[in-house]
C-alpha atoms as a PDB file:
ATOM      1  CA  UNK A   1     -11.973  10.141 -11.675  1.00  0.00           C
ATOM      2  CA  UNK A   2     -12.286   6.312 -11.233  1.00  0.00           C
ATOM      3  CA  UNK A   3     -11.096   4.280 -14.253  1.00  0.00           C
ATOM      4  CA  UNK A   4     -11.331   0.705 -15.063  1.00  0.00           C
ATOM      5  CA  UNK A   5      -7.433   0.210 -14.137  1.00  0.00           C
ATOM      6  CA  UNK A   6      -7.873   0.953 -10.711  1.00  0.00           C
ATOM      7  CA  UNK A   7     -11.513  -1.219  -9.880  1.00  0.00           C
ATOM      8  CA  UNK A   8      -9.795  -3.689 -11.998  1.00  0.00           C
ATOM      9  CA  UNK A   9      -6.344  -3.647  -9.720  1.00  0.00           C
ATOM     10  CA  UNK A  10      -8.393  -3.600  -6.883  1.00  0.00           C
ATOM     11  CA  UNK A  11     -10.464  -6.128  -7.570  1.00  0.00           C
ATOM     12  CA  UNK A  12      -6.892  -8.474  -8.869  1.00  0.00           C
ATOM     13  CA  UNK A  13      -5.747  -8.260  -5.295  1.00  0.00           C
ATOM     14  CA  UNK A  14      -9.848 -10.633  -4.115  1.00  0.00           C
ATOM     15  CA  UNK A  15      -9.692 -12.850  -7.280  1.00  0.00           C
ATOM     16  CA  UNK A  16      -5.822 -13.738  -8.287  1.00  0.00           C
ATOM     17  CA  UNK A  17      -4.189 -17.120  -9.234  1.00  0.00           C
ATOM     18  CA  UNK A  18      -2.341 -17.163  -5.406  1.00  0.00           C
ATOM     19  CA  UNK A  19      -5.384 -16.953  -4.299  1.00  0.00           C
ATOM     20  CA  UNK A  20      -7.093 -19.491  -5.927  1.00  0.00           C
ATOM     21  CA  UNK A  21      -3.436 -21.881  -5.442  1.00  0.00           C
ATOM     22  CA  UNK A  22      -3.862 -21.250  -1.708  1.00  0.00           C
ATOM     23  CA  UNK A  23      -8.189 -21.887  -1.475  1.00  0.00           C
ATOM     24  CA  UNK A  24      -7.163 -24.998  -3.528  1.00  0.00           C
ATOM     25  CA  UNK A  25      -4.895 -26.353  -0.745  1.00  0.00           C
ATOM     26  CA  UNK A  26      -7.477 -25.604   1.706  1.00  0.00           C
ATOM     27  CA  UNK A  27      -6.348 -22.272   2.925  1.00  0.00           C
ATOM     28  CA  UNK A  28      -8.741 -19.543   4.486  1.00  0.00           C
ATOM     29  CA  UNK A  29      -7.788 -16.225   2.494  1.00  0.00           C
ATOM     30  CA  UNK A  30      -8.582 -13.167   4.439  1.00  0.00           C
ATOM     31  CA  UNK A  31      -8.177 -10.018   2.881  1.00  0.00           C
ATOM     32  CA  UNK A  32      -7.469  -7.012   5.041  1.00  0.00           C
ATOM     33  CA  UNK A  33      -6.849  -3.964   2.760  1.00  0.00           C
ATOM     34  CA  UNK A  34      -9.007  -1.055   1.462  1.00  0.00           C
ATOM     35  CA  UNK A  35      -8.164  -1.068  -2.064  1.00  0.00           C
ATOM     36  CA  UNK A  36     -10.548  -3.419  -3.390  1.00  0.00           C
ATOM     37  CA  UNK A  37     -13.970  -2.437  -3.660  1.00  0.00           C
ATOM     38  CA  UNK A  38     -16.597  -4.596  -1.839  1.00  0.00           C
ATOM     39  CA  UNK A  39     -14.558  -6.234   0.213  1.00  0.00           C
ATOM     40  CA  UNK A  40     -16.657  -8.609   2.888  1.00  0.00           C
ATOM     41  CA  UNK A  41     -13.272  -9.030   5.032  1.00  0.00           C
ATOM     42  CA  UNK A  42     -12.852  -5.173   5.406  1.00  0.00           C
ATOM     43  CA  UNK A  43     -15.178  -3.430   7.900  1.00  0.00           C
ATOM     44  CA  UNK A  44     -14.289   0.173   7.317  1.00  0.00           C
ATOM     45  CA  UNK A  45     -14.047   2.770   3.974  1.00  0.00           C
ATOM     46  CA  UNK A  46     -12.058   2.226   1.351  1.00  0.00           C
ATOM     47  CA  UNK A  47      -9.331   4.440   0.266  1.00  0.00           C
ATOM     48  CA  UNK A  48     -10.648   4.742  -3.374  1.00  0.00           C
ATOM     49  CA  UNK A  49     -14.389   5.258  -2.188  1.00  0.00           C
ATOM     50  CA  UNK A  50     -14.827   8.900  -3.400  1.00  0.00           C
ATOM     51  CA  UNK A  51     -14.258   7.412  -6.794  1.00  0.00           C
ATOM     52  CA  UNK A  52     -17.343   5.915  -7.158  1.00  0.00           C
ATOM     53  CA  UNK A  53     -18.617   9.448  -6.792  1.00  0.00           C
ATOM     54  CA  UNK A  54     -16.751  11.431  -9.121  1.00  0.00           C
ATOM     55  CA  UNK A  55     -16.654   8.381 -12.142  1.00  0.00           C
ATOM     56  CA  UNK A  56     -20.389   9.893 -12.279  1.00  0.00           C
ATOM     57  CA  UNK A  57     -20.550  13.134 -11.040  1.00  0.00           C
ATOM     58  CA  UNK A  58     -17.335  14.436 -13.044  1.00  0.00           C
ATOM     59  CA  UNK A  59     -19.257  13.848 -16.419  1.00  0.00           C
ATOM     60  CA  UNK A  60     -21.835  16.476 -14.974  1.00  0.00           C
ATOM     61  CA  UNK A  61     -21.760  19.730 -15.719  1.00  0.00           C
ATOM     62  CA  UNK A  62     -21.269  20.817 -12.111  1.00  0.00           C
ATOM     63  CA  UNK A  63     -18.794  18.331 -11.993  1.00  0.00           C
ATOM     64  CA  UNK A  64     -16.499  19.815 -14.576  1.00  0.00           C
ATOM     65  CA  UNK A  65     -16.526  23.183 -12.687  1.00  0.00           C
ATOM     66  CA  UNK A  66     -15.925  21.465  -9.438  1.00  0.00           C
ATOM     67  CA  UNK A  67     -13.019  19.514 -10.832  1.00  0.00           C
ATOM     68  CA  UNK A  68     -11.679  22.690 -12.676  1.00  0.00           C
ATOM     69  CA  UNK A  69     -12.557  25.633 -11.784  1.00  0.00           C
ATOM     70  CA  UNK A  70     -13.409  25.253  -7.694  1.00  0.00           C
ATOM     71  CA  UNK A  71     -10.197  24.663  -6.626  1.00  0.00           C
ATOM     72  CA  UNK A  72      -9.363  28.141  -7.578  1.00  0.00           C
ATOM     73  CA  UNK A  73     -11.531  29.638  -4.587  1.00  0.00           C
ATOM     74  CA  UNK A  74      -9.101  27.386  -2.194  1.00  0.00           C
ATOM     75  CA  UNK A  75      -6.620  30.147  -2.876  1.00  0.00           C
ATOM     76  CA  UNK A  76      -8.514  33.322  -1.461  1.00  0.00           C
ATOM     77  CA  UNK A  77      -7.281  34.634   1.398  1.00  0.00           C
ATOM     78  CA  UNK A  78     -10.341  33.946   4.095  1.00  0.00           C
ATOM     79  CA  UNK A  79     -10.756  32.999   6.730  1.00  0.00           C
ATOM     80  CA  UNK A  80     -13.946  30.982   6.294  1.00  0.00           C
ATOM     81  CA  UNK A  81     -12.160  29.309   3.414  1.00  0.00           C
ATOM     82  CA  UNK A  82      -9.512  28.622   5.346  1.00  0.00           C
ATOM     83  CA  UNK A  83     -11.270  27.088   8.468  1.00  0.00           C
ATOM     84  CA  UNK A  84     -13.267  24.771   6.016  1.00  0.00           C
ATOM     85  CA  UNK A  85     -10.260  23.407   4.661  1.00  0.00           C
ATOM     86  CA  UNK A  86      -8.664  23.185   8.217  1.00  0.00           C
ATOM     87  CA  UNK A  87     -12.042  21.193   8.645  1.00  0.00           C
ATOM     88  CA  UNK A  88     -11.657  19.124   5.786  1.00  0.00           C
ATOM     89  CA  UNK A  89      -7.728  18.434   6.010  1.00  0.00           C
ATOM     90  CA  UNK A  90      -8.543  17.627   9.542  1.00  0.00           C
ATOM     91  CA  UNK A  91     -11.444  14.809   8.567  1.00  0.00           C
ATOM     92  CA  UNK A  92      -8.946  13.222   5.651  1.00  0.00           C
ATOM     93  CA  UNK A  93      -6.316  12.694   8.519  1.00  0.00           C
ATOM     94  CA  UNK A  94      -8.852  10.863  10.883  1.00  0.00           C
ATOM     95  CA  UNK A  95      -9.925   8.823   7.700  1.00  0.00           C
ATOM     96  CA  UNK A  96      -6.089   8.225   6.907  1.00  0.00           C
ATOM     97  CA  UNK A  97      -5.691   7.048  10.478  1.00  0.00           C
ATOM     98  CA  UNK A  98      -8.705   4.413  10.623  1.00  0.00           C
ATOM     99  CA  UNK A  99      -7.367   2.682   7.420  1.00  0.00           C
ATOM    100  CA  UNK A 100      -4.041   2.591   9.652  1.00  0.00           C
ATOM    101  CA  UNK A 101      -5.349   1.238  12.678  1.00  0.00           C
ATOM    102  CA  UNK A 102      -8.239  -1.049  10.933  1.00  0.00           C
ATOM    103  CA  UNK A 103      -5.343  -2.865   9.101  1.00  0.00           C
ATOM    104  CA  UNK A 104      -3.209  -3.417  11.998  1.00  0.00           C
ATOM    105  CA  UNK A 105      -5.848  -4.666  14.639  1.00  0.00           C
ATOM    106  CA  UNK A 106      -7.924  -7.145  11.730  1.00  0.00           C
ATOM    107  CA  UNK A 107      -4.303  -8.732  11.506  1.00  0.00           C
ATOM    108  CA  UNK A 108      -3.214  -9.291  15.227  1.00  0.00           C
ATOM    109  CA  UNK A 109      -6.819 -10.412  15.743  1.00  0.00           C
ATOM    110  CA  UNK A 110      -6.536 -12.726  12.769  1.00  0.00           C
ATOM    111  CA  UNK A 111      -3.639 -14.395  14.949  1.00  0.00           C
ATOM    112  CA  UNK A 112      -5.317 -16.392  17.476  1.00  0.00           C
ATOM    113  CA  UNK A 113      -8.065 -17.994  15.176  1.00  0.00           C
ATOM    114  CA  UNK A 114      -8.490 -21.469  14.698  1.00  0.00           C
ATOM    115  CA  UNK A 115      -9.069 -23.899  12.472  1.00  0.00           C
ATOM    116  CA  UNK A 116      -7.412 -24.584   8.710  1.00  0.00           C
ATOM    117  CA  UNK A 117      -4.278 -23.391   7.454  1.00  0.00           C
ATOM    118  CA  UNK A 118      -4.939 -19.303   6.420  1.00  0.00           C
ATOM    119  CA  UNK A 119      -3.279 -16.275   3.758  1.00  0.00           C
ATOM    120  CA  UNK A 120      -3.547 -13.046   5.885  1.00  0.00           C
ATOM    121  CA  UNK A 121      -3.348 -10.100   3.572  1.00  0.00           C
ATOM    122  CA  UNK A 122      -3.004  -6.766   5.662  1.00  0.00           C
ATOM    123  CA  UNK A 123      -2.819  -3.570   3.444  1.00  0.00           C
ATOM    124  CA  UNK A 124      -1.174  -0.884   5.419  1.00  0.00           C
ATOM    125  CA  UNK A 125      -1.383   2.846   4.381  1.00  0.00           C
ATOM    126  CA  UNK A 126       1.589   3.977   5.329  1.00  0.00           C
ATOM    127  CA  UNK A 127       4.246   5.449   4.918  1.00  0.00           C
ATOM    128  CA  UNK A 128       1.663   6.399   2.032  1.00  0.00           C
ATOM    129  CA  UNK A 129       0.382  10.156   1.467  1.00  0.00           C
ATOM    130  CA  UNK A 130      -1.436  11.936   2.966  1.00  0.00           C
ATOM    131  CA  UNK A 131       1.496  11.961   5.702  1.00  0.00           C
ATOM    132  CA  UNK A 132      -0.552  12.537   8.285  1.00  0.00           C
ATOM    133  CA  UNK A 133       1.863  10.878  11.646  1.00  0.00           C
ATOM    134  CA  UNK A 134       4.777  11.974  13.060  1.00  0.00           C
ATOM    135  CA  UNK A 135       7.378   9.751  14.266  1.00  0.00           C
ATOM    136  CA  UNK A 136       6.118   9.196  17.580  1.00  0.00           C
ATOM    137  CA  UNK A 137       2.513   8.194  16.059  1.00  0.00           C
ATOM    138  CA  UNK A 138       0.436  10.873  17.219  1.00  0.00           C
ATOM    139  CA  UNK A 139      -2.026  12.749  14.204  1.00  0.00           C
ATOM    140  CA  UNK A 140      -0.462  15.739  13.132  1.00  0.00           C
ATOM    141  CA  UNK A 141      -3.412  18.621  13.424  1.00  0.00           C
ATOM    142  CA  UNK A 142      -3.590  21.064  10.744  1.00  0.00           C
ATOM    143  CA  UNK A 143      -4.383  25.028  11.723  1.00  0.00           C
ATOM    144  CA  UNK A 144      -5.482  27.851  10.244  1.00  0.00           C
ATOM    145  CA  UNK A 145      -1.736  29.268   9.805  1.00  0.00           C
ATOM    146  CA  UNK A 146      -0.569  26.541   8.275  1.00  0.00           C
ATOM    147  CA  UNK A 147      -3.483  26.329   5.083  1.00  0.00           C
ATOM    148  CA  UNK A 148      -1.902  27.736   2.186  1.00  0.00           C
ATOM    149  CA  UNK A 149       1.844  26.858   2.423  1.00  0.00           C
ATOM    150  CA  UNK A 150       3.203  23.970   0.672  1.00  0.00           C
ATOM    151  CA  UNK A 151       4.607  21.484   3.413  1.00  0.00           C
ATOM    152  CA  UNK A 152       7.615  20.097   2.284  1.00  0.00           C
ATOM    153  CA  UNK A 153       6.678  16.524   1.292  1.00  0.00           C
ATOM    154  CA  UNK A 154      10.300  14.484   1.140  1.00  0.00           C
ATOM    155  CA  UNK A 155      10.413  16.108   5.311  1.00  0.00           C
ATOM    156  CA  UNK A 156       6.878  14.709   6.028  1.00  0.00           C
ATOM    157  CA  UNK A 157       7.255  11.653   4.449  1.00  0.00           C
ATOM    158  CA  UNK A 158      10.639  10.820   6.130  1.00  0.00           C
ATOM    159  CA  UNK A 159       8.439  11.360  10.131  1.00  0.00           C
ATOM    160  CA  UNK A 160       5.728   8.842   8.601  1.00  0.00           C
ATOM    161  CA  UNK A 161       8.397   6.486   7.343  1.00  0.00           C
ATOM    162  CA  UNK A 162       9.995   6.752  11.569  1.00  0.00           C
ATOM    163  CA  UNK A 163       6.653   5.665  12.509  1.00  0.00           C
ATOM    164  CA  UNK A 164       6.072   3.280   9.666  1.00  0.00           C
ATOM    165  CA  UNK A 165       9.383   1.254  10.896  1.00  0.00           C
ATOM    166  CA  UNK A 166       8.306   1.257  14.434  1.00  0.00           C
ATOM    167  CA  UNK A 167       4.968   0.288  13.566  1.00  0.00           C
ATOM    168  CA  UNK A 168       6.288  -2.613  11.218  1.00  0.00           C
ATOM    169  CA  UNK A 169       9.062  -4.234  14.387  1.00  0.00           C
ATOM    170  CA  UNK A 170       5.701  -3.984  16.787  1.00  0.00           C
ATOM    171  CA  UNK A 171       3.200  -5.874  14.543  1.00  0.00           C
ATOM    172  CA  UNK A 172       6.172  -8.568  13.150  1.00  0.00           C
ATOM    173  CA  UNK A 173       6.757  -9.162  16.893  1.00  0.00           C
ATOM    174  CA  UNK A 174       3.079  -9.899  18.014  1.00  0.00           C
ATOM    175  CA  UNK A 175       2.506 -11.907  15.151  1.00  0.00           C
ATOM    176  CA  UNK A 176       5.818 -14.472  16.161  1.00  0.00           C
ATOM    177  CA  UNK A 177       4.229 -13.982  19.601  1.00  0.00           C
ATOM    178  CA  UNK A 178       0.856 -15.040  19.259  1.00  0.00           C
ATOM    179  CA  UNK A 179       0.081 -16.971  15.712  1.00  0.00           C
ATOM    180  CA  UNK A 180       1.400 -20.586  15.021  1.00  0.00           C
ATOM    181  CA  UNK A 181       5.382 -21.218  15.124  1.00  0.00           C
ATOM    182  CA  UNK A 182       5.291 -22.333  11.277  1.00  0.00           C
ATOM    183  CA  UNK A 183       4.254 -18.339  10.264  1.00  0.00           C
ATOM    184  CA  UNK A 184       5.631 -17.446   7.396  1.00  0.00           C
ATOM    185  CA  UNK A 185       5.535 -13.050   7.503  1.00  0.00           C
ATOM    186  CA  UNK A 186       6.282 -10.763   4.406  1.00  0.00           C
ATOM    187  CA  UNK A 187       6.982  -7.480   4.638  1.00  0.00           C
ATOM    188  CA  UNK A 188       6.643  -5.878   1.391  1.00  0.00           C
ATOM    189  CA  UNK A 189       6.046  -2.215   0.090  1.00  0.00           C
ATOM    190  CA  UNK A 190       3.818  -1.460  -3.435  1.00  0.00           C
ATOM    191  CA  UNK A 191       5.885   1.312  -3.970  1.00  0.00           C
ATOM    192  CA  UNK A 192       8.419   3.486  -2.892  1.00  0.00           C
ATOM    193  CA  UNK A 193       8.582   7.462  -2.473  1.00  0.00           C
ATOM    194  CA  UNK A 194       6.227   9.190  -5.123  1.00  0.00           C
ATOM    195  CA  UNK A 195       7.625  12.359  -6.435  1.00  0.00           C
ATOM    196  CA  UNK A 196       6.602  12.632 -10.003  1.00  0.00           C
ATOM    197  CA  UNK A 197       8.369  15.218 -12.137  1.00  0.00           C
ATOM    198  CA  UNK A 198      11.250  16.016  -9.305  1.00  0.00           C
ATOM    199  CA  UNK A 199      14.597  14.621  -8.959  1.00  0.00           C
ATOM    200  CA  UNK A 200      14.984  11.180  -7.210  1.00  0.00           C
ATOM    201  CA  UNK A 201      11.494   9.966  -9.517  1.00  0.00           C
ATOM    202  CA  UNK A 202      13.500   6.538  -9.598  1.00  0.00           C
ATOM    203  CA  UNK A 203      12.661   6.171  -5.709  1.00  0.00           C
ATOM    204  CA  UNK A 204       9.263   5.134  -6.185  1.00  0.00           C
ATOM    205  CA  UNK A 205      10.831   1.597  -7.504  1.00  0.00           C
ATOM    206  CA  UNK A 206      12.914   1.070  -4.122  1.00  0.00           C
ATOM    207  CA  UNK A 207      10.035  -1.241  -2.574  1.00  0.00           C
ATOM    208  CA  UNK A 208      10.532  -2.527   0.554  1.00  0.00           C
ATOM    209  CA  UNK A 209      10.736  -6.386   0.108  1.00  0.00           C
ATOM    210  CA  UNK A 210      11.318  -8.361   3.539  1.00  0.00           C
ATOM    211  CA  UNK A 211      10.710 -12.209   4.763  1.00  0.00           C
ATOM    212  CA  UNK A 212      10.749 -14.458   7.278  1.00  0.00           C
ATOM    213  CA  UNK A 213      10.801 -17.981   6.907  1.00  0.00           C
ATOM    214  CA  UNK A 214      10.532 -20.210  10.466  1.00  0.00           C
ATOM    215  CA  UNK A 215      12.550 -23.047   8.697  1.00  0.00           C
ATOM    216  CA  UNK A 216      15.114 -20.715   7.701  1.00  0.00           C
ATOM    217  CA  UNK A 217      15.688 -21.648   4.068  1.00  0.00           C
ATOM    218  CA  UNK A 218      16.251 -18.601   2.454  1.00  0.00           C
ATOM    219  CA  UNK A 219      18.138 -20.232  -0.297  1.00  0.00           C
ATOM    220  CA  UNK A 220      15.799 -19.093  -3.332  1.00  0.00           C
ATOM    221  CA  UNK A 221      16.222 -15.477  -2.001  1.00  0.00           C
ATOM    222  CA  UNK A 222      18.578 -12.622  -3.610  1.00  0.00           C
ATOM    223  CA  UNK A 223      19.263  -9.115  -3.311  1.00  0.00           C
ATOM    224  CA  UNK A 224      16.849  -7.598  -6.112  1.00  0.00           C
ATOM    225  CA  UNK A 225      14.215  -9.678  -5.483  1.00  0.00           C
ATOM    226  CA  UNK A 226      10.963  -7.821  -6.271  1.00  0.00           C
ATOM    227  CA  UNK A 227       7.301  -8.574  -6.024  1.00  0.00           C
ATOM    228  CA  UNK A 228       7.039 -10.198  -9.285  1.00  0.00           C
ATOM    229  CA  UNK A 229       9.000 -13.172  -7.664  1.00  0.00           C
ATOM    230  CA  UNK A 230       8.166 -12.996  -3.882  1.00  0.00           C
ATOM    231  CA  UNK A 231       5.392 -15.851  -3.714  1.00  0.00           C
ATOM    232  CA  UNK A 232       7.307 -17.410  -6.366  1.00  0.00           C
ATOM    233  CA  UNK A 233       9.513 -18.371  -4.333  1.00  0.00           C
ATOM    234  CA  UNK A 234       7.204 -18.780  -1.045  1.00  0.00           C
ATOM    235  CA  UNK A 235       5.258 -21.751  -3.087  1.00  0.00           C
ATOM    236  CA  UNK A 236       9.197 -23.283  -4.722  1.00  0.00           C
ATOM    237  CA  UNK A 237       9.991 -23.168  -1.021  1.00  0.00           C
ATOM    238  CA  UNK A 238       7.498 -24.531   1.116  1.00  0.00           C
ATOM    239  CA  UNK A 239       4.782 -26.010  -1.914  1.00  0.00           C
ATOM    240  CA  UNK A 240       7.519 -28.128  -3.691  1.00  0.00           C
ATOM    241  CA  UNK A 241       5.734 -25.938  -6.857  1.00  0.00           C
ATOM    242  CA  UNK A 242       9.176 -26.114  -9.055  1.00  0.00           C
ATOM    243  CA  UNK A 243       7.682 -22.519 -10.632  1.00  0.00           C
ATOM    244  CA  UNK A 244      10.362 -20.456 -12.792  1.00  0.00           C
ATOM    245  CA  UNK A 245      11.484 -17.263 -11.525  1.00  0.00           C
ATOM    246  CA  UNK A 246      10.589 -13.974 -13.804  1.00  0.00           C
ATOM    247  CA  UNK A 247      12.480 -11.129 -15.002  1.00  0.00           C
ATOM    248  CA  UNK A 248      12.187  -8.408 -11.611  1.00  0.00           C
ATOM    249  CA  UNK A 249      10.785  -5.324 -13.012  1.00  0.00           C
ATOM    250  CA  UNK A 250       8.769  -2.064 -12.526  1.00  0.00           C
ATOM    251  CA  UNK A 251       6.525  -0.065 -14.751  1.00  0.00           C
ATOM    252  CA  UNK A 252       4.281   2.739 -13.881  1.00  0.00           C
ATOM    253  CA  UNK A 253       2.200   4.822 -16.047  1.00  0.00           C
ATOM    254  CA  UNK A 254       2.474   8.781 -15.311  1.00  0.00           C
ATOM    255  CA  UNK A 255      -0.524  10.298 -15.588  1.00  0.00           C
ATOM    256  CA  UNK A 256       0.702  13.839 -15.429  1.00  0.00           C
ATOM    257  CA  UNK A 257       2.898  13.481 -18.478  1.00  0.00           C
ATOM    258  CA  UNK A 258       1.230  10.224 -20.014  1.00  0.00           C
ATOM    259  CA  UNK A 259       4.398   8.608 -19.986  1.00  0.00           C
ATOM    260  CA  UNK A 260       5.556   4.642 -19.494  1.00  0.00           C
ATOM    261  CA  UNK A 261       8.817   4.780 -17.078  1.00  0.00           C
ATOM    262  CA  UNK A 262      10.699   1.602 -16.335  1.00  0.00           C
ATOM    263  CA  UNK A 263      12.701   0.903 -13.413  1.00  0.00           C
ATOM    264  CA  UNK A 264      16.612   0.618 -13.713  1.00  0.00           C
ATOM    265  CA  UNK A 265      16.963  -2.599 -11.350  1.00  0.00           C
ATOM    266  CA  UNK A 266      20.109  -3.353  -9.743  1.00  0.00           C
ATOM    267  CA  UNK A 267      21.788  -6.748 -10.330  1.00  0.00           C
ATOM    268  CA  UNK A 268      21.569  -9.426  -7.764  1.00  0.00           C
ATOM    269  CA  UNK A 269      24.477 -10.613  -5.945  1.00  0.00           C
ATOM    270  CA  UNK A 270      23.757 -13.746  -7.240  1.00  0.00           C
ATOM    271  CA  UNK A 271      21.907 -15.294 -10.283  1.00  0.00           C
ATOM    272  CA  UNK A 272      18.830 -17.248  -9.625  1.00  0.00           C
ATOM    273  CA  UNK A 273      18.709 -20.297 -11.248  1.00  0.00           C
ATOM    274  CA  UNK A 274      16.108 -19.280 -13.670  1.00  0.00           C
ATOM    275  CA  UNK A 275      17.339 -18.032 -17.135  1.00  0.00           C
ATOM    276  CA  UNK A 276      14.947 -15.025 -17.679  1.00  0.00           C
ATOM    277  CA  UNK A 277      16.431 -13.176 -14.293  1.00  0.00           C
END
């Protein structure tokens, strides 16, 4: 059911203050992700797109019995049951895999255009569930045998993650290949693992967080250093912008138990020169 936090975080990522920093200087902001709804720079569905669907249709009274009462018929033992969910398993992968590939291709074709300085934002959804590759990249295919037992999630995950890694060394090197010498490439994850209510819940704060600067100054960097301060320290480093660094943290809402959970970050090697860190 769509709620105003997630249009509103998907729209945050279109209209943000980097973004409007970055137009100001003249930049060309392209924004390559699916989150954000009506997005002119993205040319294929977005993940959240069913939710535009169900905000309405789940205050129906078809809806309700859809939402909780339908999903018990997923559980009888039939074979016409079970080929329709093959079916629709099947279609979700495909889906998974054109947000994927959409990403990756708007980015490397994003490298050899001209003109003023740009911000590439690619959104990749991966290692992200539904874990849908294995290692090697090739779409797992669901069958008939396999509807009704509960894949083990922390295995699937870790083949997507192979693929994920391989994936992320190919589309680093093309980019150092074929865009301008003075590229400046982030590599940063919004979350980490999701496994809510299991052991190892603290996993979905270990973010992947990984730069590369072409003048090599990674002075301003540290060990813990989280989103909160990543572009922080891209516009102290090459915009002169003298901004403060903030306290790295994580919150996330659970919204199976309805719960606020903070992140237990490690400490740095070393302090940044900010007080608040």
């Amino acid at each position: 059911m769509i709620r105003k936090p997630i249009s509103g975080g998907g729209n945050s990522f279109l209209n943000n203050s980097l973004t409007s920093i970055l137009e100001k200087e003249s930049y060309k902001v392209h924004q390559y992700q699916p989150v954000s709804f009506n997005n002119k720079d993205w040319n294929a569905p977005s993940f959240f797109e069913y939710m535009k669907d169900f905000h309405f249709f789940f205050k129906t009274f078809p809806g309700r019995i859809y939402r909780d009462i339908f999903w018990n018929y997923t559980t009888i033992n039939s074979d016409i049951i079970k080929n329709y969910q093959v079916h629709v398993k099947n279609k979700r992968y495909e889906k998974h895999r054109l947000l994927v590939s959409t990403a990756d291709s708007l980015v490397k074709a994003s490298c050899t255009q001209a003109g003023s300085p740009k911000f590439v934002y690619g959104h990749f959804m991966i290692p992200h569930d539904p874990y849908v590759f294995l290692r090697n990249g090739q779409l797992k295919k669901i069958t008939i045998d396999q509807i009704g037992k509960k894949e083990y999630e922390p295995d699937a995950y870790f083949e997507q993650l192979l693929y994920a890694d391989s994936m992320i060394k190919e589309t680093v090197r093309y980019i150092k290949s074929h865009n301008k010498p003075n590229t400046i490439i982030i590599v940063a994850g919004d979350h980490g693992f999701k496994d809510f209510n299991k052991v190892g819940f603290e996993n979905i704060f270990g973010n992947l967080n990984a730069f590369y600067f072409p003048n090599k100054n990674y002075s301003l960097l540290y060990d813990s250093v989280s989103p909160v301060n990543t572009f922080r320290i891209v516009l102290n480093t090459y915009f002169k912008a003298n901004l403060p660094l903030l306290k790295d943290s994580s919150i996330i809402v659970s919204g199976e138990k309805n719960t606020i959970i903070s992140s237990k970050m490690k400490q740095p090697a070393h302090t940044p020169s900010s007080p608040n860190q």
